[in-house]
Protein backbone atom coordinates (compact mmCIF):
# COMPACT_ATOMS: atom_id res chain seq x y z
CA UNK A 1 0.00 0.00 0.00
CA UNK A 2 1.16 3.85 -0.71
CA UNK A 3 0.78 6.10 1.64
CA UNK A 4 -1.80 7.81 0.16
CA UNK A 5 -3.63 4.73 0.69
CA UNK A 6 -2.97 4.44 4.11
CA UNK A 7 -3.87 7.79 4.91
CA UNK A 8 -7.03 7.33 2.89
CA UNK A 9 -7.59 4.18 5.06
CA UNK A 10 -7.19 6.21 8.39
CA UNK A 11 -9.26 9.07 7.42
CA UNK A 12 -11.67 6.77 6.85
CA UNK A 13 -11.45 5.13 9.62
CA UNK A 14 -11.79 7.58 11.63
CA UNK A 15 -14.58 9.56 9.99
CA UNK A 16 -16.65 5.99 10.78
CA UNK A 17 -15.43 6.47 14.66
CA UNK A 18 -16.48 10.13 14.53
CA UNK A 19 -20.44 8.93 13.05
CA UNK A 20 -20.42 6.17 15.81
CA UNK A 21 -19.84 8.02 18.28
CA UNK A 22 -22.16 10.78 17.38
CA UNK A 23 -24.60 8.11 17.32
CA UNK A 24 -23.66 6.71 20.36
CA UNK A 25 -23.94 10.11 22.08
CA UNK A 26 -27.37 10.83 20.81
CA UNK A 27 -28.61 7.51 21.82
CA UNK A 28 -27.16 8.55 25.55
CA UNK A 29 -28.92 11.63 25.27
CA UNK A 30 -32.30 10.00 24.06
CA UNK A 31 -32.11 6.91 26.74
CA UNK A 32 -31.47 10.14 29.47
CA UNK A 33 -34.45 12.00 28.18
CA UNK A 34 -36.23 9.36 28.79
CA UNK A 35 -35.01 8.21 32.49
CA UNK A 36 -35.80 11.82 33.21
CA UNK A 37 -39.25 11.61 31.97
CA UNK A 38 -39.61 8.06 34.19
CA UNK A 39 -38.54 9.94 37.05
CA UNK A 40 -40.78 12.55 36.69
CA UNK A 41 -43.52 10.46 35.78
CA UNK A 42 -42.78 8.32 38.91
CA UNK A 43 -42.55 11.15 41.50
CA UNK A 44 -46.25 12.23 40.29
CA UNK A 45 -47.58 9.00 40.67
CA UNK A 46 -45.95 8.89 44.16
CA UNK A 47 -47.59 12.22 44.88
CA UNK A 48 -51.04 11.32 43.49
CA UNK A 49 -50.94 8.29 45.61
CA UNK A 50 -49.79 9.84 48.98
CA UNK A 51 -52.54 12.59 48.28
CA UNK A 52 -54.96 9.79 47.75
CA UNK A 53 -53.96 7.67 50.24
CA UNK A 54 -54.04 11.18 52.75
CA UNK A 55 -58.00 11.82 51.07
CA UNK A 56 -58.86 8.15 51.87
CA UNK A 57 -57.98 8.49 55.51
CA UNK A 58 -59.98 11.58 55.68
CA UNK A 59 -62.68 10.28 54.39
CA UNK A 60 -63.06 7.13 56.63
CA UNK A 61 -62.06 9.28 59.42
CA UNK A 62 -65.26 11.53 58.72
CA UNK A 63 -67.41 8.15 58.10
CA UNK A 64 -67.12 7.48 61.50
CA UNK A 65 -67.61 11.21 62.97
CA UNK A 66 -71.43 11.97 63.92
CA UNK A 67 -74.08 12.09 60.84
CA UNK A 68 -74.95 15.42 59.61
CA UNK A 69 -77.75 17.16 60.25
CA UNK A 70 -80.06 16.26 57.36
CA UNK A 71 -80.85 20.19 55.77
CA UNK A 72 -77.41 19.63 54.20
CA UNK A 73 -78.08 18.77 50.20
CA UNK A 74 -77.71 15.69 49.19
CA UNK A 75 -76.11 14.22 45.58
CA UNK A 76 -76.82 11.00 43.95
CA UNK A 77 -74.55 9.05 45.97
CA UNK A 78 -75.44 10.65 48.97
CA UNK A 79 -79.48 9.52 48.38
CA UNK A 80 -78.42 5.30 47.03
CA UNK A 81 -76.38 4.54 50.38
CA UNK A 82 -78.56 5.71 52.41
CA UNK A 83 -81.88 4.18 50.86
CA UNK A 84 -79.53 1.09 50.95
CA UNK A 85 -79.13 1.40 54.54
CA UNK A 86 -82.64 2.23 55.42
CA UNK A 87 -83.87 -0.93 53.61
CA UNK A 88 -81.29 -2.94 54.95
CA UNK A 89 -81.62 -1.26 58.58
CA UNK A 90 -83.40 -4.44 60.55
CA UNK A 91 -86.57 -3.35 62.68
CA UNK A 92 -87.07 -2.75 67.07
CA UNK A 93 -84.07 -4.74 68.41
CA UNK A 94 -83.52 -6.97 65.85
CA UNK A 95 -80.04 -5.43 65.36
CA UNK A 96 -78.85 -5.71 68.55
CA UNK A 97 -80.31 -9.42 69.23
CA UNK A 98 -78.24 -10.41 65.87
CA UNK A 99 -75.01 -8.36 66.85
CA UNK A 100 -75.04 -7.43 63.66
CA UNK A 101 -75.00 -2.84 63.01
CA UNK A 102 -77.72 -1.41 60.55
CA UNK A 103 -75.18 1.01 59.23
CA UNK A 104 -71.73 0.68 57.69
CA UNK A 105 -70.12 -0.88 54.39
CA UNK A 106 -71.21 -4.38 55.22
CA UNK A 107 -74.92 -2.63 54.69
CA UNK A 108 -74.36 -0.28 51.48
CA UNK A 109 -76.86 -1.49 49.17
CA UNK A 110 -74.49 -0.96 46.01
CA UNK A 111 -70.62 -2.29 45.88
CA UNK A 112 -67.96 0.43 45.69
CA UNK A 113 -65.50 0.85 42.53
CA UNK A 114 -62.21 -0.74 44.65
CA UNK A 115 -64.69 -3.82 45.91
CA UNK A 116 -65.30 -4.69 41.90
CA UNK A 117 -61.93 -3.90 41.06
CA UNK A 118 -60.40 -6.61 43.58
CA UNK A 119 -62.79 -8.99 43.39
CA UNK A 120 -62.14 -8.77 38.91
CA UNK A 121 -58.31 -8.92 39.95
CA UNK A 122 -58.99 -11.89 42.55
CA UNK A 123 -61.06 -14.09 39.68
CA UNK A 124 -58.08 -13.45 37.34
CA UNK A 125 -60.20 -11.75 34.63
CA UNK A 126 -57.83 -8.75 34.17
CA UNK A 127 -54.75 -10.83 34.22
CA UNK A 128 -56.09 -12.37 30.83
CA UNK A 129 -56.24 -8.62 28.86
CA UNK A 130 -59.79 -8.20 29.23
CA UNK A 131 -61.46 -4.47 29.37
CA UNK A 132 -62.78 -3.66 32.14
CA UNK A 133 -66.50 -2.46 30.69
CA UNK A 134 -66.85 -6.19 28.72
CA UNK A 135 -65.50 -8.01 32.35
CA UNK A 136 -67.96 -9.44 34.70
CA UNK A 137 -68.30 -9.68 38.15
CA UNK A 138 -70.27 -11.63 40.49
CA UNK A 139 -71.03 -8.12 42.90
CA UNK A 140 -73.24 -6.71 40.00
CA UNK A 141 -76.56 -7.63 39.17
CA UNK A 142 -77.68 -7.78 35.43
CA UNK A 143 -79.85 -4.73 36.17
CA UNK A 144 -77.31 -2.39 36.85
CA UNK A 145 -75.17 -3.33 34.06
CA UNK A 146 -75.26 -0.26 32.19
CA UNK A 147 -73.87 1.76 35.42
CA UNK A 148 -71.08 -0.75 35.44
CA UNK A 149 -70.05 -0.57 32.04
CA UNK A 150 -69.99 3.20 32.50
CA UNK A 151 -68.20 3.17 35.93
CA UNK A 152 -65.77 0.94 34.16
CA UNK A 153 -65.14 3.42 31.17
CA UNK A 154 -64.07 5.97 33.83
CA UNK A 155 -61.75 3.71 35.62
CA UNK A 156 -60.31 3.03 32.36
CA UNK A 157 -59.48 6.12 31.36
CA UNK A 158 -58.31 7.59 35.13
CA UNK A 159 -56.18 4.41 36.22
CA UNK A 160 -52.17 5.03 35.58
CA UNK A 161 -50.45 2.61 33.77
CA UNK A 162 -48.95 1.72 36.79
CA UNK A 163 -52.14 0.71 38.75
CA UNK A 164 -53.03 -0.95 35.64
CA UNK A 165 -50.48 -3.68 35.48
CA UNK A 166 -50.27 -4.04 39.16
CA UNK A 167 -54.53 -4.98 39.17
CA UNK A 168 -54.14 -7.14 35.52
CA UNK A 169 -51.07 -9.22 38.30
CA UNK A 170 -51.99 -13.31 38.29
CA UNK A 171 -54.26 -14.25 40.57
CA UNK A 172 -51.37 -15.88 42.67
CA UNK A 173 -49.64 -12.07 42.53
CA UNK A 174 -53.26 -10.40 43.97
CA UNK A 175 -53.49 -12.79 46.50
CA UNK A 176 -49.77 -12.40 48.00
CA UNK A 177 -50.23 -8.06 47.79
CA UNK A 178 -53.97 -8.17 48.61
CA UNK A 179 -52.92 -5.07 50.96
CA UNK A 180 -51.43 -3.15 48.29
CA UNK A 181 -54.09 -3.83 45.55
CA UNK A 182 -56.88 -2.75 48.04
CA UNK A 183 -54.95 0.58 48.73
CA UNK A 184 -54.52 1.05 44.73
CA UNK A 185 -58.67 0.08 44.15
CA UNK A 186 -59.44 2.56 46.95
CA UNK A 187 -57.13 5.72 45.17
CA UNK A 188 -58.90 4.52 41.99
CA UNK A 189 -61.73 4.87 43.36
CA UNK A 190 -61.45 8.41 45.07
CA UNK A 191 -59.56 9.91 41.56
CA UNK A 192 -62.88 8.65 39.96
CA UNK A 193 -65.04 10.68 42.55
CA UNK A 194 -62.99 14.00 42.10
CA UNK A 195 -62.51 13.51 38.61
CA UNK A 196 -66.34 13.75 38.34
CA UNK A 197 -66.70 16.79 40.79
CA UNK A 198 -64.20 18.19 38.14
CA UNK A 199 -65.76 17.39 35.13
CA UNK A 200 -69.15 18.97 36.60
CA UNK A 201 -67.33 22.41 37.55
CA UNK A 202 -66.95 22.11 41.51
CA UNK A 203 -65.24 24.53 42.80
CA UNK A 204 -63.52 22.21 45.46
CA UNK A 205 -63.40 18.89 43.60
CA UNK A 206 -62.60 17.15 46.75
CA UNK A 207 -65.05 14.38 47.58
CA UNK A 208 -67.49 15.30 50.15
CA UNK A 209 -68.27 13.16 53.03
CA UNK A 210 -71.61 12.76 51.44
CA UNK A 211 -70.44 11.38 48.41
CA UNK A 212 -69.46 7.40 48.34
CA UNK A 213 -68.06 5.35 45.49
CA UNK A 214 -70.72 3.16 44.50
CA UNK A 215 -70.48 1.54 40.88
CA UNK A 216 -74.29 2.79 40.52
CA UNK A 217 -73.65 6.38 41.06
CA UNK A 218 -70.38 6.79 39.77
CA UNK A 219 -72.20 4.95 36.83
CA UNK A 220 -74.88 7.78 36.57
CA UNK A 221 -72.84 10.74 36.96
CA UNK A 222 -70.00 9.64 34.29
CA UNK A 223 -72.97 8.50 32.40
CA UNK A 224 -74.34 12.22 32.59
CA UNK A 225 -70.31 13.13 31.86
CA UNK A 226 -70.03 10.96 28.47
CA UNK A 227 -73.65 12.64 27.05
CA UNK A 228 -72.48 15.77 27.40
CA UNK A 229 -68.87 14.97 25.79
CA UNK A 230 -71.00 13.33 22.88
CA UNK A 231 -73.35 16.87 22.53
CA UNK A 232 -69.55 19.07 22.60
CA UNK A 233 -68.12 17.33 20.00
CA UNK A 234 -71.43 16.94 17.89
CA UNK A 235 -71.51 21.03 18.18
CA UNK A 236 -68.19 20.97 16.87
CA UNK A 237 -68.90 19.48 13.57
């Protein structure tokens, strides 16, 4: 070989170092783009859970504070629980000879959103891809289907993609965090409830003590939500 040659050689071997490592350097850049963005993405979940997890205390700590006195309006939720309590409330001393209270979760006529969503996890439905508005689930009856579909819908499009994969977990996963997927169904199910109080224009969208997370009236009021998304975008055509 002539020199030429070999310098020829060398430039070009170098000019192929120079590209690869430009390369290489943008991929670093890229892949630290996007740890940032994980980060980030994981210090909002954290948040959203520790200020659900803080709203969920609050709330069952004001479930078991005195009932309000009864002038105070009333929503949809508000009016199902306790109907379901009144015609589940047993008559003279009939509660106290069973042992058994009149009031409480054990007596809500309607199950809540994190009840469905662990007993779907427990059966293994969600662990097998399925949507939640086409899954079934033994707490529902056939009559209040359409409020489940639509409660489902909502879930769907609030849950994180975090809470996601941990409640579509085998059924042998569930069982050994049943803890941690109860405290996930429960922020689910408290986003849903001020997601709503959002989408209808409160100006505090914090749930109200009032307000409980039954699949029926979450059902109704996203129901109410997803009409008047249909009308907005119908107006915009």
């Amino acid at each position: 070989q002539t020199t030429r040659e070999i310098v020829r050689l060398a430039q070009e071997g170098r000019d192929r170092a120079h590209v690869a490592l430009q390369e290489m350097q943008s991929r670093l850049e890229r892949a630290n783009e996007h740890l940032e963005k994980m980060e980030e993405n994981s210090r909002d979940a954290h948040r959203e859970y520790l200020d659900a997890k803080n709203l969920l205390i609050r709330v069952r700590q004001s479930s078991n504070s005195t009932v309000p006195p009864m002038n105070i309006a009333l929503d949809d939720s508000s009016v199902e629980d306790i109907l379901g309590i009144i015609s589940k409330k047993p008559s003279g001393n009939t509660a106290a000879s069973t042992g058994k209270s009149p009031a409480g979760k054990k007596s809500q006529k309607f199950p809540y959103i994190e009840d469905i969503l662990v007993s779907m996890a427990k059966s293994g439905q969600l662990h097998k891809g399925t949507k939640l508005s086409l899954a079934e689930c033994h707490l529902v009856n056939k009559k209040d289907n359409s409020q489940f579909v639509n409660t489902m819908k909502l879930v769907e499009e609030l849950w994180t993609e975090e809470e996601e994969l941990f409640l579509r977990s085998s059924r042998e996963e569930i069982e050994e965090s049943m803890e941690e997927a109860k405290i996930i169904a429960e922020t689910i199910s408290l986003r849903c409830l001020t997601k709503l109080n959002e989408f209808e224009g409160r100006e505090d969208p914090t749930p109200t003590n009032h307000q409980k997370p039954s699949f029926v009236s979450v059902g109704n009021r996203a129901r109410r939500v997803f009409i008047g998304r249909k009308k907005g975008d119908e107006n915009l055509v």
